[in-house]
N, C-alpha and C. Protein backbone atom coordinates (compact mmCIF):
# COMPACT_ATOMS: atom_id res chain seq x y z
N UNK A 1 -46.46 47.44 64.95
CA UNK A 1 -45.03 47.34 65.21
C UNK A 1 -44.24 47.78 63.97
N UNK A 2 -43.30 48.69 63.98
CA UNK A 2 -42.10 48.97 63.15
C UNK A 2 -40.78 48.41 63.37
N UNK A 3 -40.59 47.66 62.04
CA UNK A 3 -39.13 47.03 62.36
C UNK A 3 -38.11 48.00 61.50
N UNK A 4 -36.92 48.39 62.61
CA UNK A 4 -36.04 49.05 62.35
C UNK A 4 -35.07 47.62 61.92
N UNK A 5 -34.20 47.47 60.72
CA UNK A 5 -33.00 46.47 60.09
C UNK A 5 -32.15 47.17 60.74
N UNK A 6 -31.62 46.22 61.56
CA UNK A 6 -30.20 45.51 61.54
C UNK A 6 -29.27 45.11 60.53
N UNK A 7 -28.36 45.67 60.67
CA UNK A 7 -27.43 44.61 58.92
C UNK A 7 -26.26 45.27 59.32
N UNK A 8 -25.60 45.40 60.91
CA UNK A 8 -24.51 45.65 61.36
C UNK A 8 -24.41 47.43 61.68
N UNK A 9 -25.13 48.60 60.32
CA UNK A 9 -24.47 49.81 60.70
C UNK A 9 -25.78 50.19 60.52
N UNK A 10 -25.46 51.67 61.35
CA UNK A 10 -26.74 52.34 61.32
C UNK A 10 -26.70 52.94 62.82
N UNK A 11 -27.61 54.50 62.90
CA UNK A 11 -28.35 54.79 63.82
C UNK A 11 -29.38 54.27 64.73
N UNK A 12 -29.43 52.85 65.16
CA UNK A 12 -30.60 52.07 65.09
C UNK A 12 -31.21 52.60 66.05
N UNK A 13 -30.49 52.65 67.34
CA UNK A 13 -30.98 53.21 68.44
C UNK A 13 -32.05 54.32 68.67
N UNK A 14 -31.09 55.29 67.87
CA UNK A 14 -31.82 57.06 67.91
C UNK A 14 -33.33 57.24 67.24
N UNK A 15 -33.59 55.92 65.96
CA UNK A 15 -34.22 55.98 64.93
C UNK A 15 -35.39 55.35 66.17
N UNK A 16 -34.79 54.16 66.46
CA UNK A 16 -36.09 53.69 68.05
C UNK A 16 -36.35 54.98 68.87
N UNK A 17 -35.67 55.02 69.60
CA UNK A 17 -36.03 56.49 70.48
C UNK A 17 -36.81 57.39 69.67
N UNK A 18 -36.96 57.69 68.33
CA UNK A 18 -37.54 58.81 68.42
C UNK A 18 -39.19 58.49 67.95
N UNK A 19 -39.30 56.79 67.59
CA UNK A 19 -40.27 56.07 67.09
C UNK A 19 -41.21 56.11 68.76
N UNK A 20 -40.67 55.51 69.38
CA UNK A 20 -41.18 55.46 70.56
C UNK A 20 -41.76 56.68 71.21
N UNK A 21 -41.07 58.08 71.42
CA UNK A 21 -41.34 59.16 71.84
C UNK A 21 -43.17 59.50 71.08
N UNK A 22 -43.01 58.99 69.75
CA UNK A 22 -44.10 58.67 69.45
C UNK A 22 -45.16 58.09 69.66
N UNK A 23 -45.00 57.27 70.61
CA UNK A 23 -45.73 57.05 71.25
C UNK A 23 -46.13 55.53 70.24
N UNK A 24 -45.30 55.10 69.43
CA UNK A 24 -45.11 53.92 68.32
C UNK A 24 -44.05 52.63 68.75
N UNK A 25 -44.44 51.67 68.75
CA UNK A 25 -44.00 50.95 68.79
C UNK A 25 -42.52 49.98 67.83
N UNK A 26 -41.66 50.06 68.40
CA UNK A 26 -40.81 49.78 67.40
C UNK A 26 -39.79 48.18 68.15
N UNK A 27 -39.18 47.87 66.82
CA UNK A 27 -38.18 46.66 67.22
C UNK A 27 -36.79 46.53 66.49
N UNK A 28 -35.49 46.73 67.17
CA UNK A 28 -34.29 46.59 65.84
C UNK A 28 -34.15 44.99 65.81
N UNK A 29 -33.91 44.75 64.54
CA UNK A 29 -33.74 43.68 64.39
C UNK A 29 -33.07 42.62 63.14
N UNK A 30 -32.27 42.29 62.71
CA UNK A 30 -31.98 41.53 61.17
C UNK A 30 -32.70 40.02 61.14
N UNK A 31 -33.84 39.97 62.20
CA UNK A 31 -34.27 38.11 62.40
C UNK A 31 -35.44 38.66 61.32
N UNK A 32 -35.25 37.78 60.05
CA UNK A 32 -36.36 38.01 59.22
C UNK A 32 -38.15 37.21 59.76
N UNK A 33 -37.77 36.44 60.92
CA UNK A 33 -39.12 36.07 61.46
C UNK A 33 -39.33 36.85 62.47
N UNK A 34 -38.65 37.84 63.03
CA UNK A 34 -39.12 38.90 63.72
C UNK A 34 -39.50 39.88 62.90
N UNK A 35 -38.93 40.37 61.83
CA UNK A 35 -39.39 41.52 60.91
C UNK A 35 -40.76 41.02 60.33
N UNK A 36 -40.90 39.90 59.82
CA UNK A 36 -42.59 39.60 59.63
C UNK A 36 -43.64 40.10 60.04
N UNK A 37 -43.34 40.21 61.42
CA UNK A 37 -44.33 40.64 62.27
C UNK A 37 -44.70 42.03 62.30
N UNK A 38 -43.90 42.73 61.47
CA UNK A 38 -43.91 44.34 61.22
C UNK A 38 -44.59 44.69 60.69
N UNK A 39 -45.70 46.16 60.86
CA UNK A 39 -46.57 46.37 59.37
C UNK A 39 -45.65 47.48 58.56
N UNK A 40 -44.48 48.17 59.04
CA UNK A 40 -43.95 48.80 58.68
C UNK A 40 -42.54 48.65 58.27
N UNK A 41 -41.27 49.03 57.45
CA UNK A 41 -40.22 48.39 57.95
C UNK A 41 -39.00 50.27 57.66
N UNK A 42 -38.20 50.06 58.54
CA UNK A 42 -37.16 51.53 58.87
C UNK A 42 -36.09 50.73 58.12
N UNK A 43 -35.18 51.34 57.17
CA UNK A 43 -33.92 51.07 56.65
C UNK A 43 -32.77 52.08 57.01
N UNK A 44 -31.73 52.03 58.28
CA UNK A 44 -31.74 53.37 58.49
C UNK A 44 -30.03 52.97 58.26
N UNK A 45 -29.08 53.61 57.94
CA UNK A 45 -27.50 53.55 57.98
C UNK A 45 -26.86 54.59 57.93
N UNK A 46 -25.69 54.60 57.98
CA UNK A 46 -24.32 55.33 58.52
C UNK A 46 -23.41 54.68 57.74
N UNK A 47 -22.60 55.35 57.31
CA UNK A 47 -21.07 54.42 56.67
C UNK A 47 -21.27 54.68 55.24
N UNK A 48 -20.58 53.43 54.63
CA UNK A 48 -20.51 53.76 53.25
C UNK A 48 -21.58 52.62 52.69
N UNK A 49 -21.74 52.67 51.21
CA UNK A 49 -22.70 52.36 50.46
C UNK A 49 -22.18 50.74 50.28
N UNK A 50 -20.71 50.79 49.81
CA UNK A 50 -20.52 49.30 49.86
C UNK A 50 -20.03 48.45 51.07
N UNK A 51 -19.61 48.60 52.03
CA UNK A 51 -19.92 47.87 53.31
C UNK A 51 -21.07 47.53 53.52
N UNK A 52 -22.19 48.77 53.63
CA UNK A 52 -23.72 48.68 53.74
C UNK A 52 -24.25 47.60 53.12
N UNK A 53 -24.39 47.37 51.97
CA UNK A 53 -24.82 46.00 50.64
C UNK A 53 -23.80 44.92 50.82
N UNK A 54 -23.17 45.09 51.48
CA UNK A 54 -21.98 43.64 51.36
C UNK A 54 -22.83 42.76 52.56
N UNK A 55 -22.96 43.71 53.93
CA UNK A 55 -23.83 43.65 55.33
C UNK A 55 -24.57 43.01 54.73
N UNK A 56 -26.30 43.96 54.22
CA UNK A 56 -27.14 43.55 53.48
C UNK A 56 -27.23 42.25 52.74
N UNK A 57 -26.55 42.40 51.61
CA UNK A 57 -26.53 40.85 51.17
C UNK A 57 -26.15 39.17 51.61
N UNK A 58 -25.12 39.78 52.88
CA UNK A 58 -24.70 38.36 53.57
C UNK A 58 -25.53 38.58 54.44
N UNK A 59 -26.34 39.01 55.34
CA UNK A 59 -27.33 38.43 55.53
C UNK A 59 -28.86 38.87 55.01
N UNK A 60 -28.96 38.23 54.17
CA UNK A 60 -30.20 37.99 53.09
C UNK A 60 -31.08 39.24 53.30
N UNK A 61 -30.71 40.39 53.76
CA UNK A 61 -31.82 41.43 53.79
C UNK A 61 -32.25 42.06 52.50
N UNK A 62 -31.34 42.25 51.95
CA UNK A 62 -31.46 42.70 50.27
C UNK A 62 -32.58 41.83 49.75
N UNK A 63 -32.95 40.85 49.27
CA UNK A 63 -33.80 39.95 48.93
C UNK A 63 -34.90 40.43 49.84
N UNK A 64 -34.76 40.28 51.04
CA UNK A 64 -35.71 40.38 51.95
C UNK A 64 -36.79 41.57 51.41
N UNK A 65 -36.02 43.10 51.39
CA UNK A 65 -36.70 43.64 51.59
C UNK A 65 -37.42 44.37 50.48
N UNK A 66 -36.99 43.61 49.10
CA UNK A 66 -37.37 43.59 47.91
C UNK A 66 -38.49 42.96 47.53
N UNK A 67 -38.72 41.56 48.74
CA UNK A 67 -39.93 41.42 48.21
C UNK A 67 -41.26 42.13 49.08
N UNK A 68 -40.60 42.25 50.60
CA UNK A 68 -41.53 42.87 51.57
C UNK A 68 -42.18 44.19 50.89
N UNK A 69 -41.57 45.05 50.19
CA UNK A 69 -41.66 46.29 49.07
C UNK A 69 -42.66 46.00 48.36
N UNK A 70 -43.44 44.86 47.74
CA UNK A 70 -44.92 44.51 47.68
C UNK A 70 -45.78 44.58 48.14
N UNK A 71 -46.22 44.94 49.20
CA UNK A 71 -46.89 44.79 50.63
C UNK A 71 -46.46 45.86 51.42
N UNK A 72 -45.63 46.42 51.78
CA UNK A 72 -45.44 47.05 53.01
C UNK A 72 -44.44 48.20 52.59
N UNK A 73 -45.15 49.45 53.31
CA UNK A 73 -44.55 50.29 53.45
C UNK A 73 -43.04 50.39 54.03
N UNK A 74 -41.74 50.78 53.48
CA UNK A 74 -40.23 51.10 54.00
C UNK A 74 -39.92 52.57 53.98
N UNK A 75 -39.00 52.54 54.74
CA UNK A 75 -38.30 54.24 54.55
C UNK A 75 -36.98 54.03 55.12
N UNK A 76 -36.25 54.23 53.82
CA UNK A 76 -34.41 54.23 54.07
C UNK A 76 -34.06 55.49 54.48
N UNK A 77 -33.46 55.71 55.54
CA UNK A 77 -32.67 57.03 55.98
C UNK A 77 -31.54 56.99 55.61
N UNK A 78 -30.95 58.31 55.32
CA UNK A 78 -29.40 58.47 54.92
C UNK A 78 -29.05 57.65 54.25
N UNK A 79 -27.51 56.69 54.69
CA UNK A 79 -27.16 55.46 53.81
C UNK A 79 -28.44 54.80 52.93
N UNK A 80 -29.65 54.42 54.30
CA UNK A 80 -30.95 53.55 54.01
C UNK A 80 -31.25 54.30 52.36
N UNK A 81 -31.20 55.52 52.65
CA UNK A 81 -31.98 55.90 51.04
C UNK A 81 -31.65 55.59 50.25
N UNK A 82 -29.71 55.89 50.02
CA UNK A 82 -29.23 55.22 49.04
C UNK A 82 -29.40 54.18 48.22
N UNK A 83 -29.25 53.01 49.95
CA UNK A 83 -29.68 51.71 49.03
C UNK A 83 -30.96 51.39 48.03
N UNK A 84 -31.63 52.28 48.14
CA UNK A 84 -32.89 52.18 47.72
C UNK A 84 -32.45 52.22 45.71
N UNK A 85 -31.55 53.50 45.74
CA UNK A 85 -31.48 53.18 44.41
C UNK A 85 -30.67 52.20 43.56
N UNK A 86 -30.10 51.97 42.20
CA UNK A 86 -30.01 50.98 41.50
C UNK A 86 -28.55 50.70 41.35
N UNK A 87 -27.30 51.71 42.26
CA UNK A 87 -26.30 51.68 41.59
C UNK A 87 -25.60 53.03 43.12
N UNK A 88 -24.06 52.74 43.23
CA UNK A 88 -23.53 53.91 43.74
C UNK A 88 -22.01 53.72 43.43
N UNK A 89 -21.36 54.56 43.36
CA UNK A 89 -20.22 54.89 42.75
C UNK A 89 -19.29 55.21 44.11
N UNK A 90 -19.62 55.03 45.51
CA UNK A 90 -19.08 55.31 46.67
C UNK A 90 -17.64 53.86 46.24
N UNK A 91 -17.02 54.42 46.26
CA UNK A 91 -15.29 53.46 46.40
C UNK A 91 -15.74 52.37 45.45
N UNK A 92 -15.69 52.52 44.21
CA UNK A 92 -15.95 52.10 42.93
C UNK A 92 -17.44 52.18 42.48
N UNK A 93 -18.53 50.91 41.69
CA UNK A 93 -19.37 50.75 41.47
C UNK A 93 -19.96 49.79 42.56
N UNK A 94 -20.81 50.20 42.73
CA UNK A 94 -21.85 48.54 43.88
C UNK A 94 -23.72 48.74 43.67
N UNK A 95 -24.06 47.62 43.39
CA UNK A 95 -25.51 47.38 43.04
C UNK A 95 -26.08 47.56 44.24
N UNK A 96 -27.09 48.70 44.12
CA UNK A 96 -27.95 48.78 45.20
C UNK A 96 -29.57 47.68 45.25
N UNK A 97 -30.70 48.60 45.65
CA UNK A 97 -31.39 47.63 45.37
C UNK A 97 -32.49 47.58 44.46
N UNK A 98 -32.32 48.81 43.80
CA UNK A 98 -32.99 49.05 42.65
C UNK A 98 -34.43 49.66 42.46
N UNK A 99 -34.86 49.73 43.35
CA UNK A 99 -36.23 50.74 43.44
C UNK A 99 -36.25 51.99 42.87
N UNK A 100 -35.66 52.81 42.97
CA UNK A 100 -35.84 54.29 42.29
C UNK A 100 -34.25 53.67 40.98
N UNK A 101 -34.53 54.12 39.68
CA UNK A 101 -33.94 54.18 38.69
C UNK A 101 -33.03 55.51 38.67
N UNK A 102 -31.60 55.12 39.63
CA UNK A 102 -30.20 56.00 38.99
C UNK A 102 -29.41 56.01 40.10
N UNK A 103 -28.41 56.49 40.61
CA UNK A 103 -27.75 56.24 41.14
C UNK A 103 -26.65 57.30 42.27
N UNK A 104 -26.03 56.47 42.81
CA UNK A 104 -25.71 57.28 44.06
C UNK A 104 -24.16 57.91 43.37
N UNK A 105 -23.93 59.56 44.01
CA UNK A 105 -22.81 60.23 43.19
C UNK A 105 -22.22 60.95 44.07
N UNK A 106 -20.86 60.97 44.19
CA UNK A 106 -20.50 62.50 45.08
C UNK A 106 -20.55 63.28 44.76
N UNK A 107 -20.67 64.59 45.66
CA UNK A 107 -20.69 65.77 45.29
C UNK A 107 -19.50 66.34 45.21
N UNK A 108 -19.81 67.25 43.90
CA UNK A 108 -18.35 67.85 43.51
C UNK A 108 -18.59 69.22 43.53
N UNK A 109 -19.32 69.58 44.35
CA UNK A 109 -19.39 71.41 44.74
C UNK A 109 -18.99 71.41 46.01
N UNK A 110 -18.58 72.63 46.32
CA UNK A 110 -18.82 72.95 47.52
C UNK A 110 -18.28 71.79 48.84
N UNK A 111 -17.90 72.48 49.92
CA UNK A 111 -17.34 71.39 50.99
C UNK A 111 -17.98 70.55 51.58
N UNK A 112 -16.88 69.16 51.17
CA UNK A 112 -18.02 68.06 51.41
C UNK A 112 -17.06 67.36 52.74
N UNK A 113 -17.79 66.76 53.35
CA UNK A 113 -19.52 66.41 53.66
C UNK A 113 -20.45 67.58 53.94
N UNK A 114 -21.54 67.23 53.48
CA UNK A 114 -22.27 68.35 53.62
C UNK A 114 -22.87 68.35 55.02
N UNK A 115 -22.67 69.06 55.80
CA UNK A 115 -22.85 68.44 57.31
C UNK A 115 -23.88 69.84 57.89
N UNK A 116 -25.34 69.74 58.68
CA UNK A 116 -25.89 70.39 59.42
C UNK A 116 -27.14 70.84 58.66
N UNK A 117 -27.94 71.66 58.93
CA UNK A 117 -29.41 72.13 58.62
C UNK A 117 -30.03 72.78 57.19
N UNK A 118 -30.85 72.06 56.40
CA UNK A 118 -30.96 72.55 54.96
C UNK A 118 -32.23 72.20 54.78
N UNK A 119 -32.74 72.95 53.71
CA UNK A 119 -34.36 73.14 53.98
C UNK A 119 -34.60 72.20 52.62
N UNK A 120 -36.02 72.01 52.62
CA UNK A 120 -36.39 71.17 51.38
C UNK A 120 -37.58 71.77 50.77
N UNK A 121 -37.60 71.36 49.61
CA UNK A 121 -38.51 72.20 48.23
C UNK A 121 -39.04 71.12 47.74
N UNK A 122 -40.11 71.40 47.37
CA UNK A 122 -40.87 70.49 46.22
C UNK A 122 -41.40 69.63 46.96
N UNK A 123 -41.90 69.81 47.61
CA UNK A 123 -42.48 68.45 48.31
C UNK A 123 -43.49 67.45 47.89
N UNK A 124 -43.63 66.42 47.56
CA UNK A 124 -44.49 65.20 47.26
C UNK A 124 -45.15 64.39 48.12
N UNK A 125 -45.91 63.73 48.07
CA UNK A 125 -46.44 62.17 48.71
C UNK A 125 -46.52 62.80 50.00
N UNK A 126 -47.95 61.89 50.62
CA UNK A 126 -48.12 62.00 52.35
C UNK A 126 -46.77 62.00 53.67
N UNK A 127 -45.58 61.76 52.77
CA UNK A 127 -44.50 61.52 53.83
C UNK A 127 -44.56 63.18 54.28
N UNK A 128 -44.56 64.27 53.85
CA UNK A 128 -44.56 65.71 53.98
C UNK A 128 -45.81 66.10 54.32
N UNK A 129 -46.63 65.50 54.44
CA UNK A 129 -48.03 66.22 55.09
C UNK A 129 -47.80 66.59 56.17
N UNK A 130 -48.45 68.41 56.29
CA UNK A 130 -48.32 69.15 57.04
C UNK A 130 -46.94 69.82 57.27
N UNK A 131 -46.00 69.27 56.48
CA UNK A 131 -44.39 70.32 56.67
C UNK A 131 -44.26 71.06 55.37
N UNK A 132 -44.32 72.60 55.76
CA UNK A 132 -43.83 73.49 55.04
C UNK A 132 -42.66 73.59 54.09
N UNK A 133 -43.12 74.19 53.27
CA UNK A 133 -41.94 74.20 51.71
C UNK A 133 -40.52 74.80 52.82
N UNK A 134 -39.51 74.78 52.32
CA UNK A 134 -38.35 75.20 53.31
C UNK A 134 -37.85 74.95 54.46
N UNK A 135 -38.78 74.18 55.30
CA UNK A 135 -38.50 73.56 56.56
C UNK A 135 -37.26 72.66 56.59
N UNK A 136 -36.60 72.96 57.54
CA UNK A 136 -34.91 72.87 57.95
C UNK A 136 -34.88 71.14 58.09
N UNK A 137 -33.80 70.40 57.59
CA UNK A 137 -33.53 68.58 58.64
C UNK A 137 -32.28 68.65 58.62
N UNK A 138 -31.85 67.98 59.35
CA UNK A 138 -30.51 67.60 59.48
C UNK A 138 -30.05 66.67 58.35
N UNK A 139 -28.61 67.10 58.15
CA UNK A 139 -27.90 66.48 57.13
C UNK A 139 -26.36 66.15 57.23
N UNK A 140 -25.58 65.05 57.19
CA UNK A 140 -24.70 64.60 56.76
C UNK A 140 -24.56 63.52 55.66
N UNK A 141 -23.68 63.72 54.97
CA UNK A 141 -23.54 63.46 54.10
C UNK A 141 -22.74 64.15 52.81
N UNK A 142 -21.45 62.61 52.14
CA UNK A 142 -20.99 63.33 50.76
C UNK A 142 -21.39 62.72 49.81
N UNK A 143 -22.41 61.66 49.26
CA UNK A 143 -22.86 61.03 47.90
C UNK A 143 -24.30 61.47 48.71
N UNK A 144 -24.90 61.91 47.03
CA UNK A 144 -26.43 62.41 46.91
C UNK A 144 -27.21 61.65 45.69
N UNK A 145 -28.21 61.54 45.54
CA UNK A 145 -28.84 60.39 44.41
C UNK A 145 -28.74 61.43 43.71
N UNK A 146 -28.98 60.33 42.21
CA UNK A 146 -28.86 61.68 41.20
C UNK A 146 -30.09 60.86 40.20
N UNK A 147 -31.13 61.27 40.08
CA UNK A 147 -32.16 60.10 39.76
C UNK A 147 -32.80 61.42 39.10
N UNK A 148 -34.42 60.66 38.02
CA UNK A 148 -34.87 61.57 37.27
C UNK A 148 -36.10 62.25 38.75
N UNK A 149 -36.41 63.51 38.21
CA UNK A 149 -37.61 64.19 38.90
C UNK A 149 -39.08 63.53 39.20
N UNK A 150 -38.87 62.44 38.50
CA UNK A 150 -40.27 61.44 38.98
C UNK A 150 -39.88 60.57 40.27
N UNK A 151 -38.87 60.32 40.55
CA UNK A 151 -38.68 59.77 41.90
C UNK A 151 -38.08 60.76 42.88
N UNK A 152 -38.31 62.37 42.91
CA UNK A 152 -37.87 62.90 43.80
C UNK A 152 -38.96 62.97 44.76
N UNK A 153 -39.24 62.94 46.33
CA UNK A 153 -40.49 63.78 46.23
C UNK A 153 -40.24 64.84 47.24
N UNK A 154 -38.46 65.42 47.08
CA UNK A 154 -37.94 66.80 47.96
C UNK A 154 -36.92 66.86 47.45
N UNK A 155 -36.53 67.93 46.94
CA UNK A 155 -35.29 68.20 46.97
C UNK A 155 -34.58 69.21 47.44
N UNK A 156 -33.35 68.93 47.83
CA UNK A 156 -32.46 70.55 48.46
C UNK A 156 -31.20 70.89 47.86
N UNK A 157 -31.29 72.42 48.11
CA UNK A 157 -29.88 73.15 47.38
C UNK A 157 -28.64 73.41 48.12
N UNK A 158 -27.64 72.22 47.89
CA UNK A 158 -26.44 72.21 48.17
C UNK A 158 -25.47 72.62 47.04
N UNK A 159 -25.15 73.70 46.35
CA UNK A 159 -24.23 74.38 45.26
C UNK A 159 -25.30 73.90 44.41
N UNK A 160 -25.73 73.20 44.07
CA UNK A 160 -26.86 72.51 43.20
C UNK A 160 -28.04 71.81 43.56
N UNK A 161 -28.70 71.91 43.07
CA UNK A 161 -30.39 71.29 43.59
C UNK A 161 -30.31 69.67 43.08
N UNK A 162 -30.71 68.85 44.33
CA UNK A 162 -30.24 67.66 44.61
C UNK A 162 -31.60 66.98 44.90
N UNK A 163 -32.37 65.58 44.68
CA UNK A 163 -33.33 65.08 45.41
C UNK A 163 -32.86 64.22 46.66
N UNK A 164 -33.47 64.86 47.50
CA UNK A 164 -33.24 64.68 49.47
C UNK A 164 -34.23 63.73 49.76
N UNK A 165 -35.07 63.62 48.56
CA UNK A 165 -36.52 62.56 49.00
C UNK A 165 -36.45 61.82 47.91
N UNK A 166 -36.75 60.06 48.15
CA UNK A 166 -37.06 59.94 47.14
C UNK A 166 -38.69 59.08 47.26
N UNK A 167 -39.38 58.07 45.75
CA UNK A 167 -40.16 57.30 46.38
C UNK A 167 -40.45 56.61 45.20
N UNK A 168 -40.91 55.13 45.33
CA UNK A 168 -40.71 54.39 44.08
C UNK A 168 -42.21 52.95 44.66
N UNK A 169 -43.36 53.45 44.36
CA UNK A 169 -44.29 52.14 44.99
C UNK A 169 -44.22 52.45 46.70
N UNK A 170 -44.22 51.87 47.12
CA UNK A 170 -44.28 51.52 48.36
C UNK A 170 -42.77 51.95 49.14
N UNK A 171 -41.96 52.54 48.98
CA UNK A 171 -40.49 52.53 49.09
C UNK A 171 -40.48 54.09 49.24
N UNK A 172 -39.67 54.89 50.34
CA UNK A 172 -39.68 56.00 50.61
C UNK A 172 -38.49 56.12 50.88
N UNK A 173 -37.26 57.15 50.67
CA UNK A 173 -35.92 57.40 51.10
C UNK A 173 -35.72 58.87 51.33
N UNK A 174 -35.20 59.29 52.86
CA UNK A 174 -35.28 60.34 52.81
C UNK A 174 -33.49 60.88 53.04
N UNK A 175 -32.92 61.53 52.46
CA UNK A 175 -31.17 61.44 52.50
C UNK A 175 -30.65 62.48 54.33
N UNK A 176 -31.46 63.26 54.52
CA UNK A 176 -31.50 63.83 55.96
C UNK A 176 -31.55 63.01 57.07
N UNK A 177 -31.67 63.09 58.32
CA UNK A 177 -31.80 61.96 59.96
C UNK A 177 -33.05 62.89 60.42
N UNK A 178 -34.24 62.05 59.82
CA UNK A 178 -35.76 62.79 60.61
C UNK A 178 -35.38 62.67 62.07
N UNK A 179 -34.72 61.38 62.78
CA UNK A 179 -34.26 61.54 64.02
C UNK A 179 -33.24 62.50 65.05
N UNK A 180 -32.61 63.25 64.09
CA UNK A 180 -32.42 64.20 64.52
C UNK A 180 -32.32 65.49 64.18
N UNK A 181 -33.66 65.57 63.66
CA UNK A 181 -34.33 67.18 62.88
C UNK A 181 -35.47 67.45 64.11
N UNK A 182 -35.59 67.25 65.13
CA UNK A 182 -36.51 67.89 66.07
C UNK A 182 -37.45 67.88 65.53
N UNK A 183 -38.82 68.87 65.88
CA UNK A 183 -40.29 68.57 65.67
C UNK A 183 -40.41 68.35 64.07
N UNK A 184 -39.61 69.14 63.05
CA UNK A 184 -40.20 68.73 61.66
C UNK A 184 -40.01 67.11 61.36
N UNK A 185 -38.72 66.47 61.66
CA UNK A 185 -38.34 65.18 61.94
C UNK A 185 -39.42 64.22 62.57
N UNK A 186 -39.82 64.38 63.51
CA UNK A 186 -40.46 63.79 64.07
C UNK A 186 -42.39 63.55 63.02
N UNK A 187 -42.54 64.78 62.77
CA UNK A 187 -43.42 65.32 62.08
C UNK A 187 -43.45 64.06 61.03
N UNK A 188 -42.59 64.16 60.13
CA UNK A 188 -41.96 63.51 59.43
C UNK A 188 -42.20 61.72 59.84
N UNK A 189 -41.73 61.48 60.53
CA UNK A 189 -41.68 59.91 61.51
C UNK A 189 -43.11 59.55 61.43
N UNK A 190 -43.98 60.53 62.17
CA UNK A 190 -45.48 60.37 62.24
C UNK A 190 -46.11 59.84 61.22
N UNK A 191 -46.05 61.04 59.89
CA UNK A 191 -46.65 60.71 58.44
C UNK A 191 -46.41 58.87 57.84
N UNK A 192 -44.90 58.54 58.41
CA UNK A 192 -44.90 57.60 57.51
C UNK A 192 -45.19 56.71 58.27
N UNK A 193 -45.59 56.52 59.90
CA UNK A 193 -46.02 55.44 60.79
C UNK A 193 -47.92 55.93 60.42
N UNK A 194 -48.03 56.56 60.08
CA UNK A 194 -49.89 56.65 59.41
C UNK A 194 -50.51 56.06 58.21
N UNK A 195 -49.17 56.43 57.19
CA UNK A 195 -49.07 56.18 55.57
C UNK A 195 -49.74 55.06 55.53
């Protein structure tokens, strides 16, 4: 079972649907005695960085999933990735959750949001097994991590070369919607329900 978090925002739905098409079993949920039962856990959001952690922290998921990050494989999508790192500057400063060391930044090239299909380079870790250097995902988004090259494990060129992947222990963030990148996406989904 994969537990997709609840914590008010997010794609939760689409991120199930495309778990399932998989032929994987999934559950949304913020009941931390239902997430137990998970061997996996999805961090997936929409919105901004500090609504997201305000969510998060009132109800105890932040804690939660800091310690589950011992044990068990996660993967933050979009917003989800963010939180992953230590800090974001979205409508002031707000503490993320500290797994990858640096922090979330807007982009100051080029028209933002960066919205629709962009390929990724450098690829790292089993989350990319079997997807080709350049292969296209979907993207929205205007804050991008800005972290050192040891926690990238993809990055893409938006006016500047950006990490789109990150990974820190057990903790995977990918800044694209594998749910709606079609077969590489999905591709994608697979690796980390195997990992």
């Amino acid at each position: 079972m994969i537990g997709i978090l609840d914590y008010g925002m997010g794609n939760l739905r689409s991120v199930q649907k495309a778990l399932e098409y998989l032929g994987e079993r999934a559950v949304i949920s913020g009941d931390k005695a239902v997430l137990d039962g998970c061997e996996r856990l999805i961090l997936p959001g929409v919105g901004s960085f500090a609504a997201g952690m305000a969510e998060m922290n009132g109800a105890g998921l932040s804690s939660y999933v800091k310690e589950r990050a011992k044990d068990t494989k996660i993967l933050g999508i979009c917003l989800g990735m963010q939180f992953l790192l230590e800090r974001s500057f979205e409508e002031g400063e707000t503490e993320g959750l500290g797994f990858v060391k640096g922090s979330v930044v807007r982009f100051t090239e080029g028209k933002i949001p960066q919205i629709g299909w962009n390929g990724v380079f450098g690829l790292k870790t089993p989350l990319f097994d079997g997807i080709e250097e350049g292969t296209r995902f979907y993207f929205v988004h205007s804050y991008r991590a800005d972290c050192a090259d040891e926690f990238a494990c993809a990055k893409t060129e938006y006016y500047i070369d950006y990490p789109s992947a990150v990974y820190a222990g057990n903790v995977y963030g990918v800044q694209f919607h594998p749910e709606k990148s079609g077969e590489a996406g999905l591709k994608l989904l697979k690796n980390f329900c195997k990992m």
